[in-house]
C-alpha atoms as a PDB file:
ATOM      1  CA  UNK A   1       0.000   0.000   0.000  1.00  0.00           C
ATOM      2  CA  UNK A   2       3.231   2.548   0.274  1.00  0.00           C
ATOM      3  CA  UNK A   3       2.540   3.332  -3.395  1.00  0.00           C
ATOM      4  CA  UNK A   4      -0.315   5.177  -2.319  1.00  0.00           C
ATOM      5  CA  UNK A   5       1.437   7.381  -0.420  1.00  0.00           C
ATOM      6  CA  UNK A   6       2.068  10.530  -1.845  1.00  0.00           C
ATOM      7  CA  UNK A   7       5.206  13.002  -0.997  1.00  0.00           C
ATOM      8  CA  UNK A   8       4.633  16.309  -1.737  1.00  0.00           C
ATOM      9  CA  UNK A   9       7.440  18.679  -1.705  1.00  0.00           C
ATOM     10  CA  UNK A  10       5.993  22.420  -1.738  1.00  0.00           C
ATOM     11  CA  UNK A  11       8.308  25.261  -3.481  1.00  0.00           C
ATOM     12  CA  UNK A  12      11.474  23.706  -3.011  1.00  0.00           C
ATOM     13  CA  UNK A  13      14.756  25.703  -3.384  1.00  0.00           C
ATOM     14  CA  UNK A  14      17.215  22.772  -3.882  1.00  0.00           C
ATOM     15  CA  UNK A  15      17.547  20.361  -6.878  1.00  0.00           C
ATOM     16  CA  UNK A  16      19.175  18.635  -4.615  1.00  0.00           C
ATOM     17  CA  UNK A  17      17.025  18.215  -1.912  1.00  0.00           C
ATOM     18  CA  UNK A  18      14.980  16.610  -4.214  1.00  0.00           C
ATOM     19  CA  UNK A  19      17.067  14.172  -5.320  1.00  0.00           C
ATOM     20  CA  UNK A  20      17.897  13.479  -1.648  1.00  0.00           C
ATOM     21  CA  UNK A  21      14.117  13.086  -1.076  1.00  0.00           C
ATOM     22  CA  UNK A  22      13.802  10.766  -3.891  1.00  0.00           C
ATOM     23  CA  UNK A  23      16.658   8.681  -2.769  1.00  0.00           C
ATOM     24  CA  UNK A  24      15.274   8.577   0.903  1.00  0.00           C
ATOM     25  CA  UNK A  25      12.082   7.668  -0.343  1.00  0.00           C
ATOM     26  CA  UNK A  26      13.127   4.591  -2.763  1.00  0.00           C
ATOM     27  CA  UNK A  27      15.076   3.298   0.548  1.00  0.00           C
ATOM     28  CA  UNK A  28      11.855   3.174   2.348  1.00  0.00           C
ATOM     29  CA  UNK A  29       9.834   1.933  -0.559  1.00  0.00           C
ATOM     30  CA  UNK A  30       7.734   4.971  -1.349  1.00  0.00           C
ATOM     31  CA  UNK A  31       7.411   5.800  -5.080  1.00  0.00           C
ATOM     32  CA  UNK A  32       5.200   8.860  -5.490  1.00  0.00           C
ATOM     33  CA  UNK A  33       6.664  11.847  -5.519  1.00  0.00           C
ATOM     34  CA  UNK A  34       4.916  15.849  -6.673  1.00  0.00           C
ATOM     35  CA  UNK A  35       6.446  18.470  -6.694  1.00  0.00           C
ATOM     36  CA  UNK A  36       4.414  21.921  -6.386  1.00  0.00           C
ATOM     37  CA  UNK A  37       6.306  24.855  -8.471  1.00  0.00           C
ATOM     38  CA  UNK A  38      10.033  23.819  -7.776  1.00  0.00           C
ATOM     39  CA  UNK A  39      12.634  25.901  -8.375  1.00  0.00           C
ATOM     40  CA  UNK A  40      14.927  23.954 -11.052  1.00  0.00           C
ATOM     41  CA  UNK A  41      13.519  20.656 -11.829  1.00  0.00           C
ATOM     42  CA  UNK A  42      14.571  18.569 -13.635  1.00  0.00           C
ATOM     43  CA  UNK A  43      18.263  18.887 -12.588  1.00  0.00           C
ATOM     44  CA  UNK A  44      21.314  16.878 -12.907  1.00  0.00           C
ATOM     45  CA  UNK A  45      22.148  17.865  -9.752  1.00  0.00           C
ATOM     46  CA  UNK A  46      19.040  16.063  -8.393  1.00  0.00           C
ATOM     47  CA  UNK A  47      19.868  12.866 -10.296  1.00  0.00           C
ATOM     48  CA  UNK A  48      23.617  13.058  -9.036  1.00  0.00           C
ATOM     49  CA  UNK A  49      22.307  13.823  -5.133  1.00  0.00           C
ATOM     50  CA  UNK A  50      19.141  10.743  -5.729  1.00  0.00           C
ATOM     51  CA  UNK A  51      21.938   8.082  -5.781  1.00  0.00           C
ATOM     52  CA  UNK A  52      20.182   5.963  -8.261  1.00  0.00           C
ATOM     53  CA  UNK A  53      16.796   6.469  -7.435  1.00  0.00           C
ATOM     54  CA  UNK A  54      16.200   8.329 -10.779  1.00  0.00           C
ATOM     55  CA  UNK A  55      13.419   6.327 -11.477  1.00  0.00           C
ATOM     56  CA  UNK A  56      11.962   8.270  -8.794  1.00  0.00           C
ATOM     57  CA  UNK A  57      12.417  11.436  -9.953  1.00  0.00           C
ATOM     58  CA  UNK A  58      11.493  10.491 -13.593  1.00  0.00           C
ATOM     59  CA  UNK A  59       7.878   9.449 -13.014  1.00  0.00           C
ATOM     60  CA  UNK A  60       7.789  12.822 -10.510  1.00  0.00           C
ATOM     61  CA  UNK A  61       4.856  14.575 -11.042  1.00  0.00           C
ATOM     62  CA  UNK A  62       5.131  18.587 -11.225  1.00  0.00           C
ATOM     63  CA  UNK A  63       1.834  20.912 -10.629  1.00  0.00           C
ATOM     64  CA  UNK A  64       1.532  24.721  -9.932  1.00  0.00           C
ATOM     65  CA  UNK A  65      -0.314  24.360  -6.880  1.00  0.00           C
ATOM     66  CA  UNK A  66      -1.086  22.189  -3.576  1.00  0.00           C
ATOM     67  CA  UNK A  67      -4.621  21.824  -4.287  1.00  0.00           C
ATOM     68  CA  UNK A  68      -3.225  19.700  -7.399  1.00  0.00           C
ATOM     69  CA  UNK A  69      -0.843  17.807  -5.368  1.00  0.00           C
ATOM     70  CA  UNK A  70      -3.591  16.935  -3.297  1.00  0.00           C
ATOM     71  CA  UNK A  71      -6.313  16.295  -5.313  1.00  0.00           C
ATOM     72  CA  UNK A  72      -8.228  13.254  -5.007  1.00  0.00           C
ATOM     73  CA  UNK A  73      -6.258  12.551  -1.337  1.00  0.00           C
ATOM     74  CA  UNK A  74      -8.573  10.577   1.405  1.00  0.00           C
ATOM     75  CA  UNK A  75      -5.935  12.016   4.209  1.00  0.00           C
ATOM     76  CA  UNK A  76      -3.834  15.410   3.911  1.00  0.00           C
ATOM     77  CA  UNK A  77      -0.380  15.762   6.739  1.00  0.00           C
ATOM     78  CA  UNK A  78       1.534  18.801   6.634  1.00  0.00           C
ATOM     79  CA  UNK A  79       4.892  19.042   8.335  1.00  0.00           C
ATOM     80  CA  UNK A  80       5.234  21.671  11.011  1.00  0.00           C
ATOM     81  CA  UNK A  81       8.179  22.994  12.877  1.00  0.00           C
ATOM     82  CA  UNK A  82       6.284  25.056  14.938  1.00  0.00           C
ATOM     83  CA  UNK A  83       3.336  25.599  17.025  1.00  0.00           C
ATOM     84  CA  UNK A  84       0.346  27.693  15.082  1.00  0.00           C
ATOM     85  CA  UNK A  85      -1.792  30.620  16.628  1.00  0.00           C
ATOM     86  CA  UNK A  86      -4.863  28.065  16.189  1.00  0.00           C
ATOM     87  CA  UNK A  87      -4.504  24.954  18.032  1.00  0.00           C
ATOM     88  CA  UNK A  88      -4.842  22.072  14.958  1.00  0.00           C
ATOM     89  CA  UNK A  89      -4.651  17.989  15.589  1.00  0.00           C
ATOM     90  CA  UNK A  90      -1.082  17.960  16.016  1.00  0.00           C
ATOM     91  CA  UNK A  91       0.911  14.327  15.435  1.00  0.00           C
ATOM     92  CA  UNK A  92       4.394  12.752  15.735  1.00  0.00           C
ATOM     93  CA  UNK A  93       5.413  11.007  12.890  1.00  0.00           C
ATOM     94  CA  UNK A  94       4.942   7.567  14.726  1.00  0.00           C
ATOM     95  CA  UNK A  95       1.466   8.313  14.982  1.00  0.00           C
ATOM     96  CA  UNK A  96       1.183   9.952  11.589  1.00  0.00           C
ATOM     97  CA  UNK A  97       2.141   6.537  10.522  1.00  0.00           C
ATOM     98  CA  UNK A  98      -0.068   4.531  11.747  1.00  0.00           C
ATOM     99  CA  UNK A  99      -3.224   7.237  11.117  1.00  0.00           C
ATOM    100  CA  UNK A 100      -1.637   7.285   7.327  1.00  0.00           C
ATOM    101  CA  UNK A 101      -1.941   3.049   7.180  1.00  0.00           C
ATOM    102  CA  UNK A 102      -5.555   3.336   8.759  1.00  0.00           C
ATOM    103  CA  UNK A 103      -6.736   4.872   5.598  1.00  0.00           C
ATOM    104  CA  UNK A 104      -4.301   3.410   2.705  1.00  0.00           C
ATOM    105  CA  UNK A 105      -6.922   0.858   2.197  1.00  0.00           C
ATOM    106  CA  UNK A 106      -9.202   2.851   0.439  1.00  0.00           C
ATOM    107  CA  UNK A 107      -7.496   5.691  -0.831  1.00  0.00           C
ATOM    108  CA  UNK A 108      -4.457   7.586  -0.693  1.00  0.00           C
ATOM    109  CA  UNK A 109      -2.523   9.968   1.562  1.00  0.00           C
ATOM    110  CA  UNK A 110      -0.451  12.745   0.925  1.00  0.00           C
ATOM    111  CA  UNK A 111       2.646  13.658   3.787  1.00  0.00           C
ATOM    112  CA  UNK A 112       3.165  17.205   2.493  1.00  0.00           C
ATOM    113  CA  UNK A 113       6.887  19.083   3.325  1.00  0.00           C
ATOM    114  CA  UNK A 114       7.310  22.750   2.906  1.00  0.00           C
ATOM    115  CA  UNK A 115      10.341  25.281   1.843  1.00  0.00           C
ATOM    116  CA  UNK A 116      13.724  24.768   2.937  1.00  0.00           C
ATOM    117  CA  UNK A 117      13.984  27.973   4.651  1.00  0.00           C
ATOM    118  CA  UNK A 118      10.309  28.557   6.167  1.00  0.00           C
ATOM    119  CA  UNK A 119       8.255  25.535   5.840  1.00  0.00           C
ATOM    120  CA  UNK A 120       4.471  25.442   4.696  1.00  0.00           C
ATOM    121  CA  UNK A 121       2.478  29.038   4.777  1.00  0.00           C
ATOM    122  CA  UNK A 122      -0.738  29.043   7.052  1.00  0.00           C
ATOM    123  CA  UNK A 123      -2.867  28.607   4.092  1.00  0.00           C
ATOM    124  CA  UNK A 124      -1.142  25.919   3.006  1.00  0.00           C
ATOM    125  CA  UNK A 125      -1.403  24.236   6.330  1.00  0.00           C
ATOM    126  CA  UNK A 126      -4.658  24.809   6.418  1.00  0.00           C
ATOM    127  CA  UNK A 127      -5.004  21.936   3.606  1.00  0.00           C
ATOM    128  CA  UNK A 128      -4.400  19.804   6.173  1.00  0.00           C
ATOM    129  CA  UNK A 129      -6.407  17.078   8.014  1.00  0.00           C
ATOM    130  CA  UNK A 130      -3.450  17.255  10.643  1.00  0.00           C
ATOM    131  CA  UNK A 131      -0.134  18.285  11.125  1.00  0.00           C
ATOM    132  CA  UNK A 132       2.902  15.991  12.053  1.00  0.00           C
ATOM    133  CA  UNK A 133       6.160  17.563  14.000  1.00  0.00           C
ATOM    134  CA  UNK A 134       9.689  15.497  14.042  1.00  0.00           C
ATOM    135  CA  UNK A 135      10.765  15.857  17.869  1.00  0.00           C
ATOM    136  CA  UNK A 136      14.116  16.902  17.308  1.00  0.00           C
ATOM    137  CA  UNK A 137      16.889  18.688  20.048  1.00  0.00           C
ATOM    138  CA  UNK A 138      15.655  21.442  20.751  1.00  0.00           C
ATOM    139  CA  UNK A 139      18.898  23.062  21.073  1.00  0.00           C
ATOM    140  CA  UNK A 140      19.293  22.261  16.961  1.00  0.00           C
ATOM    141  CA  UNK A 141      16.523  21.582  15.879  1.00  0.00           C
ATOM    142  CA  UNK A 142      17.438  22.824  12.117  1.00  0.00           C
ATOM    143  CA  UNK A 143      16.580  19.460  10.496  1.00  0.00           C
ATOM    144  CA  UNK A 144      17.161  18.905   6.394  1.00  0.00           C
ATOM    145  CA  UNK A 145      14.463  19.015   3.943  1.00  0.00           C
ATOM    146  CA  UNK A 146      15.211  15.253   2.524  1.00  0.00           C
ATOM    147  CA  UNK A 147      15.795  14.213   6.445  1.00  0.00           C
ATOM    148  CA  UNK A 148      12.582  14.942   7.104  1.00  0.00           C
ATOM    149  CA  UNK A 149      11.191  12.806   4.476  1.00  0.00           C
ATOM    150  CA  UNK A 150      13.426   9.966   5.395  1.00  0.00           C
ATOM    151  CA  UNK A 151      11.908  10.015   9.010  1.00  0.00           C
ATOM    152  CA  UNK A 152       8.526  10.424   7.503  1.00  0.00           C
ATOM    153  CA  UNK A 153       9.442   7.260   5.147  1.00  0.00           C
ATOM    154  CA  UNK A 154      10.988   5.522   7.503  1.00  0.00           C
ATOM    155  CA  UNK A 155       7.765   5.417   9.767  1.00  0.00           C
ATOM    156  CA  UNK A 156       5.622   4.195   7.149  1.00  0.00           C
ATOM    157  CA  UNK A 157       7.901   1.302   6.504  1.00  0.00           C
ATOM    158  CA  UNK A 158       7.992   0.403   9.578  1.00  0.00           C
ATOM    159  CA  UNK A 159       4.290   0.330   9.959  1.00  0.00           C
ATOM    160  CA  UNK A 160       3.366  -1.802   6.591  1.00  0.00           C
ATOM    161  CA  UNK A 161       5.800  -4.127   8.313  1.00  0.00           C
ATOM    162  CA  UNK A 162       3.984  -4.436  11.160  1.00  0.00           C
ATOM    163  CA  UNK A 163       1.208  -7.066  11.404  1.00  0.00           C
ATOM    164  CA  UNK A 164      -1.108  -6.314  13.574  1.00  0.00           C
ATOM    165  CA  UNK A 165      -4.104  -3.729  11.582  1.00  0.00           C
ATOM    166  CA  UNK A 166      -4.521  -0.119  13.246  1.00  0.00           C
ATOM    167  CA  UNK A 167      -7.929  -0.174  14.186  1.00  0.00           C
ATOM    168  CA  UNK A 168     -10.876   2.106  12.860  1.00  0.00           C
ATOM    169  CA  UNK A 169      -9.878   5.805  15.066  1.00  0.00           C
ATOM    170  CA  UNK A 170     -12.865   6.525  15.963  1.00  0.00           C
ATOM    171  CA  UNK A 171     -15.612   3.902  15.324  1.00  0.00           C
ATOM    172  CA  UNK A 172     -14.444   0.285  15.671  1.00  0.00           C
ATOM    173  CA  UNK A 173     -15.668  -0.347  12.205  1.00  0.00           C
ATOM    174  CA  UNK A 174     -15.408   0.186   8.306  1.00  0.00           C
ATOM    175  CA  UNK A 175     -17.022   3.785   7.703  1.00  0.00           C
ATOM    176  CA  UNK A 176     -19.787   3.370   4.980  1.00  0.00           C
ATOM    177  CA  UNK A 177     -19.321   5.942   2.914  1.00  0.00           C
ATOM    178  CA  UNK A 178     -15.792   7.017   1.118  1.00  0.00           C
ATOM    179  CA  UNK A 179     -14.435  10.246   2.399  1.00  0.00           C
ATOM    180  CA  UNK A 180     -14.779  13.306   0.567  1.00  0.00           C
ATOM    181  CA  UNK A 181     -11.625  14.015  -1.738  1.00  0.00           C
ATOM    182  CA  UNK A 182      -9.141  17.360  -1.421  1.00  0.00           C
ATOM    183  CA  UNK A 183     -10.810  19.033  -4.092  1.00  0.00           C
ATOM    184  CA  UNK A 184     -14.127  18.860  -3.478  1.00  0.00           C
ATOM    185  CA  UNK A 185     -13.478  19.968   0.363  1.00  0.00           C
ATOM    186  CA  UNK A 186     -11.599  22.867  -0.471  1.00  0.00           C
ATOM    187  CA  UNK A 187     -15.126  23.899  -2.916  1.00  0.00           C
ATOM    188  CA  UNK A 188     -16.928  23.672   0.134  1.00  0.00           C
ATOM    189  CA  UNK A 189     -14.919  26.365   1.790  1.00  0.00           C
ATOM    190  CA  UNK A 190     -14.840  28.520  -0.610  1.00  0.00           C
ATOM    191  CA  UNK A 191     -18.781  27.818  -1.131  1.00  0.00           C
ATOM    192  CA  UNK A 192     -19.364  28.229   3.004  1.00  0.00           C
ATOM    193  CA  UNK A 193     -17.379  31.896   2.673  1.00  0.00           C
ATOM    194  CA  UNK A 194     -19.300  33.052  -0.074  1.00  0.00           C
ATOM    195  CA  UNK A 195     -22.586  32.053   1.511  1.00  0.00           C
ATOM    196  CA  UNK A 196     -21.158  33.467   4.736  1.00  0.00           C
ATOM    197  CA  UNK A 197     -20.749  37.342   2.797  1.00  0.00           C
ATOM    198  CA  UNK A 198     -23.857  37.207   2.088  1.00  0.00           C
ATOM    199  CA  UNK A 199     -25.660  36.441   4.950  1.00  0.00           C
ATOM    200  CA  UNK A 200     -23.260  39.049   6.541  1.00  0.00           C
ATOM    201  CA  UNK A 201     -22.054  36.819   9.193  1.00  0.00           C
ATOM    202  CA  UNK A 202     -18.636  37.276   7.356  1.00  0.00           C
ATOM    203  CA  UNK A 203     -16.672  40.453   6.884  1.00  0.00           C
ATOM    204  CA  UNK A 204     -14.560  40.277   4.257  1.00  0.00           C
ATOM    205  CA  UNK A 205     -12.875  43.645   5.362  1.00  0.00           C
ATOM    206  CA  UNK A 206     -12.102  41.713   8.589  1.00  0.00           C
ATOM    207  CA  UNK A 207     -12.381  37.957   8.713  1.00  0.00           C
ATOM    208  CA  UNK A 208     -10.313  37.446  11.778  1.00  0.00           C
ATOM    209  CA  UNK A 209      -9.545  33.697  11.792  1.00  0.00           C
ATOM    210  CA  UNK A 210     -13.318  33.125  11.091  1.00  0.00           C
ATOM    211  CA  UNK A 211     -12.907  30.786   8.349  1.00  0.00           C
ATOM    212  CA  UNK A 212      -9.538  29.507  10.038  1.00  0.00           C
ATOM    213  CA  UNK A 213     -11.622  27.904  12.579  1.00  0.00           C
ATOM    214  CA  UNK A 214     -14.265  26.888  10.424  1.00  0.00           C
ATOM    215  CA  UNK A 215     -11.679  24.960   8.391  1.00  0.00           C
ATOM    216  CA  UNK A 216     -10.411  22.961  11.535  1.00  0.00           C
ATOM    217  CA  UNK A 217     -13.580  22.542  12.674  1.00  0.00           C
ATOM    218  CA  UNK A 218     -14.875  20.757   9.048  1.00  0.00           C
ATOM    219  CA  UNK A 219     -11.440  19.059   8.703  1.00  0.00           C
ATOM    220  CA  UNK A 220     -11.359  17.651  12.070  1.00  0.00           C
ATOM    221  CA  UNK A 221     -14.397  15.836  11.401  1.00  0.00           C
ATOM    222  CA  UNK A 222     -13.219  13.895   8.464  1.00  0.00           C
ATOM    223  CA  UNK A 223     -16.725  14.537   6.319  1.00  0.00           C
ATOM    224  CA  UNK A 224     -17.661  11.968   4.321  1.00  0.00           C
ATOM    225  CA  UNK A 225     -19.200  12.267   0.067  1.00  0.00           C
ATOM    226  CA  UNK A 226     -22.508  12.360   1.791  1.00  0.00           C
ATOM    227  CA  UNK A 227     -21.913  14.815   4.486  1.00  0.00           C
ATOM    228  CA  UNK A 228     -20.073  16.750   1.869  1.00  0.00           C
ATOM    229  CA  UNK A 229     -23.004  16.979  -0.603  1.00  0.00           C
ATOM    230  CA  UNK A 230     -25.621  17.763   2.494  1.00  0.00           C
ATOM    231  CA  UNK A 231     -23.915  21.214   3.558  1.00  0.00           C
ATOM    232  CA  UNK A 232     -23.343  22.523  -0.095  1.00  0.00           C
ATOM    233  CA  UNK A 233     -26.915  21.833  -0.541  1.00  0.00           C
ATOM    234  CA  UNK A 234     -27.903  23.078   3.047  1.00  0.00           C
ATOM    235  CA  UNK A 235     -25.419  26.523   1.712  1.00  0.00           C
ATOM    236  CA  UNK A 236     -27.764  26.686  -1.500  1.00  0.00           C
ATOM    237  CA  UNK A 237     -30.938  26.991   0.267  1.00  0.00           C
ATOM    238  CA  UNK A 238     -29.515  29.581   2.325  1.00  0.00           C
ATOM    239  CA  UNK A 239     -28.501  31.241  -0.832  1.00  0.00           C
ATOM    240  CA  UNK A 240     -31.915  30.731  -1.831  1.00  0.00           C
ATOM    241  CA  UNK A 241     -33.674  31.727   0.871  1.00  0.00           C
ATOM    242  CA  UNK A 242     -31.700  34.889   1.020  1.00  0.00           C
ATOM    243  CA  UNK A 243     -32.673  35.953  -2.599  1.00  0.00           C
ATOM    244  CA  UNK A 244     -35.738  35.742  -1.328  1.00  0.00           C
END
C-alpha cells in the first residue's frame, strides 16, 4: 500500500534536496513523488544527489499548486516545525504513521513538506487534516528538507511491516461511505465563505480567523461524500432563501 502514499514537496529551493528526497524515499519503498512549483527541476544535480533512485524522480509529477498535489487525497499531513496561533490535531510522525496506514486501504494519503527555509504558509497548512512535527533537540533543531522525508518514510515502513491492523480511530468499524476528496473539500470552503458574505455573518474587510476555525472545525471531522453533498446543498438553500 506505500505506493499510495504521496510526498509532496511544496516550493522547493534545492535540486538537490529533491534528489535526496527521492533517494530517501526509494530506501523506504515509497514511489510517489509531486512536486508543487520547484525551483529547477529537472536537474542533474538532483539525479547526481538521488543516488540511483532516478526512477523516482522520472515518473515525478510537477503541478503549480497544492490543491493539485492533493487532489483526489482521502488524508492530507503537513509538516510543522512550529506551534500555530490556532490549536490544529497535532501528530508525531509515529502516529502519523499509523493514522496514514488506517486509511491506505481505500485511498491515498499525501505527507506534504514545505520550503527549505520557512516551511508550509498558514494557508497551506490549512489543507491539512493534521499536522505531524519530528521531535528533534531542541537546542538544533534545524533538520534537512530530505531528512525529514526519510523520518517520515521511515515510519511508514515500519508500519506496513507491522502485522497487527490499526484499528478504525474513531468507530471500531469500516465507515460506509468514502471520504470526501481534497478538491471537493476545499469547494466547500470557498462555497461556506461566499454564503457566509452574504448572509453578513462574514466580513470580508475583517475575517479574523473566522474561516480559520471553520476549516479545523470541518477538517477535524473527516466529512464523508454524503456529508459533503448535504452542507453545499444546506449553503444553496440559504442562498436561496436569502434571494428571497
Amino acid at each position: 500500500m506505500l505506493e499510495r502514499v504521496r510526498i509532496v514537496l511544496v516550493n522547493t529551493s534545492l535540486p538537490a534536496n529533491i534528489g535526496a528526497a527521492a533517494r530517501a524515499m526509494k530506501t523506504m519503498g515509497l514511489a510517489q513523488m509531486v512536486l508543487v512549483a520547484p525551483k529547477i527541476f529537472p536537474s542533474p544535480e538532483a539525479d547526481t544527489l538521488s543516488s540511483g533512485a532516478t526512477d523516482i524522480l522520472a515518473q515525478a509529477r510537477v503541478v503549480s499548486s497544492l490543491d493539485e498535489a492533493i487532489a483526489g487525497c482521502r488524508l492530507v499531513i503537513g509538516t510543522s516545525a512550529r506551534s500555530r496561533h490556532i490549536p490544529w490535531p497535532l501528530l508525531n510522525p509515529r502516529a502519523a504513521a499509523a493514522q496514514a496506514w488506517a486509511e491506505l486501504p481505500v485511498g491515498e494519503v499525501a505527507l506534504v513538506f514545505g520550503r527549505e527555509d520557512r516551511g508550509l504558509t498558514n494557508d497551506e497548512l490549512h489543507k491539512c487534516h493534521y499536522h505531524v512535527h519530528i521531535p528533534t533537540n531542541p537546542d538544533f533543531s534545524s533538520l534537512n528538507l530530505a531528512a525529514a522525508v526519510q523520518v517520515l518514510a521511515y515510519e511508514m515502513r515500519m508500519r506496513s511491516l507491522e502485522d497487527d491492523q490499526v484499528e478504525a480511530p474513531f468507530w471500531g468499524v469500516d465507515w460506509d461511505i468514502d471520504a470526501a476528496p481534497a478538491e471537493d473539500i476545499e469547494r466547500l470552503f470557498v462555497h461556506l465563505e461566499q454564503v457566509l458574505v452574504k448572509v453578513d455573518f462574514l466580513d470580508p474587510e475583517n475575517p479574523r480567523q473566522l474561516m480559520t476555525r471553520l476549516r479545523r472545525l470541518f477538517l477535524r471531522s473527516r466529512l464523508d461524500t454524503v456529508e459533503l453533498n448535504v452542507l453545499r446543498g444546506f449553503l444553496t438553500a440559504i442562498e436561496k432563501s436569502s434571494k428571497q
